[in-house]
Protein backbone atom coordinates (compact mmCIF):
# COMPACT_ATOMS: atom_id res chain seq x y z
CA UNK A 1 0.00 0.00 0.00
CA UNK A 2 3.01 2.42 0.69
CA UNK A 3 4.32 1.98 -2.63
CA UNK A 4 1.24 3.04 -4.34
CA UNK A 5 0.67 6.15 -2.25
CA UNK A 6 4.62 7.01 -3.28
CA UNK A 7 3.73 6.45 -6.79
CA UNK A 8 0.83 8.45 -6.66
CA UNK A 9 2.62 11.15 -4.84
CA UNK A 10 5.43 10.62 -7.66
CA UNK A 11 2.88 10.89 -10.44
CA UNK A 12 1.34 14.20 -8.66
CA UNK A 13 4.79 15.77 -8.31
CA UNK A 14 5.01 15.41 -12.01
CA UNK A 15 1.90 16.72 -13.02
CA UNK A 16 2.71 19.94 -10.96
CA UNK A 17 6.12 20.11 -12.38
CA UNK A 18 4.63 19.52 -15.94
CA UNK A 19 2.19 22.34 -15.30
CA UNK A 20 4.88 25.34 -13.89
CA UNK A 21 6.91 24.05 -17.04
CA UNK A 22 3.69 25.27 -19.41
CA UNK A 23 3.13 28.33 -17.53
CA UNK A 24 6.62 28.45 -17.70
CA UNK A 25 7.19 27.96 -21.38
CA UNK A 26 3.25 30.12 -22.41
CA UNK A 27 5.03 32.96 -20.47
CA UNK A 28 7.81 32.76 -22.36
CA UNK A 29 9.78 32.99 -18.93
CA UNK A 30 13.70 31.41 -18.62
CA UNK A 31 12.97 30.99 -14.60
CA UNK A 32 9.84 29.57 -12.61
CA UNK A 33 9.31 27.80 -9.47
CA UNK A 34 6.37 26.69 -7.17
CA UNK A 35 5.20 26.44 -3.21
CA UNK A 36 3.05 24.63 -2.57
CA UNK A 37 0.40 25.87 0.53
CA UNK A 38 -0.80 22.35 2.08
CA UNK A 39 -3.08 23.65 4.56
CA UNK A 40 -5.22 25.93 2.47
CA UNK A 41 -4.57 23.54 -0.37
CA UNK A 42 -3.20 26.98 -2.99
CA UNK A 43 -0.45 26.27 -5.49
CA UNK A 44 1.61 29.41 -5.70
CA UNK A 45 3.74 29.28 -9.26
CA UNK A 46 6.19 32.28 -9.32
CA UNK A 47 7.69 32.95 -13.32
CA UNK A 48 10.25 35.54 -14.12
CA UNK A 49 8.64 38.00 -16.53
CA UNK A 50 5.43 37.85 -15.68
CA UNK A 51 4.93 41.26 -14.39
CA UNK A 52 5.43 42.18 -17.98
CA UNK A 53 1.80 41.28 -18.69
CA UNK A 54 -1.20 42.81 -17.70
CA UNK A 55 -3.94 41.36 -15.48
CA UNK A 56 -5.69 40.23 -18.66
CA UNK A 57 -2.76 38.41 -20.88
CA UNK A 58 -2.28 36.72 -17.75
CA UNK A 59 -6.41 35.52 -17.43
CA UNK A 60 -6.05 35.33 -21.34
CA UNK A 61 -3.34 33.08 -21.73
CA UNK A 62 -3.01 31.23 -18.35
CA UNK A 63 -6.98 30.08 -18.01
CA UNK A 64 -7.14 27.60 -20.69
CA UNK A 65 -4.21 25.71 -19.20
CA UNK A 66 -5.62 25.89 -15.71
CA UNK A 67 -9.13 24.28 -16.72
CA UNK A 68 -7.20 21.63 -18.59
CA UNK A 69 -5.14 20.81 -16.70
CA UNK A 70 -6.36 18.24 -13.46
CA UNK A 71 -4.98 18.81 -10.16
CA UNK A 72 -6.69 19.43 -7.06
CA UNK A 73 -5.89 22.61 -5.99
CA UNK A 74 -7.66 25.33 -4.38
CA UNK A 75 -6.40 27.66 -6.08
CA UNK A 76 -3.66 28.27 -8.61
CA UNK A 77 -1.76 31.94 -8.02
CA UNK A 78 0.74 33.09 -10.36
CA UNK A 79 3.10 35.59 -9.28
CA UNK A 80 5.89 37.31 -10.55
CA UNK A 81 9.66 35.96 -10.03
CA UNK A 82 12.10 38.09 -8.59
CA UNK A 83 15.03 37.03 -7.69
């Protein structure tokens, strides 16, 4: 039973990687990284650039990938990187 709760946590680690690598890659940004919040259950992605957009590229361009893609988060906040 362990092993298939790792595996599952494996297989969720790389679903969340493979999303912050398309948020990554649709912002056209060279450096991203995530926190995850367990308690309130909120995936923070941070991507370098991203304060080059407005509020609406962001909705515009970061939405569609959101409601495709299937993890159960809260809620999914982007914020810029700054290093």
């Amino acid at each position: 039973m362990e092993e298939s709760n790792e595996s599952e946590f494996e297989e969720w680690q790389k679903d969340v990687n493979y999303l912050v690598n398309v948020l990554k890659e649709s912002f056209e940004s060279t450096d991203a990284r995530y926190t995850i919040d367990d308690l309130n259950d909120i995936l923070y992605v941070e991507l370098e650039g991203l304060d080059e957009y407005s509020e609406d590229e962001i909705i515009e361009i970061a939405e569609p990938i959101l409601d495709t893609i299937e993890l159960d988060f809260e809620d999914v906040i982007l914020i810029p990187l700054h290093n």
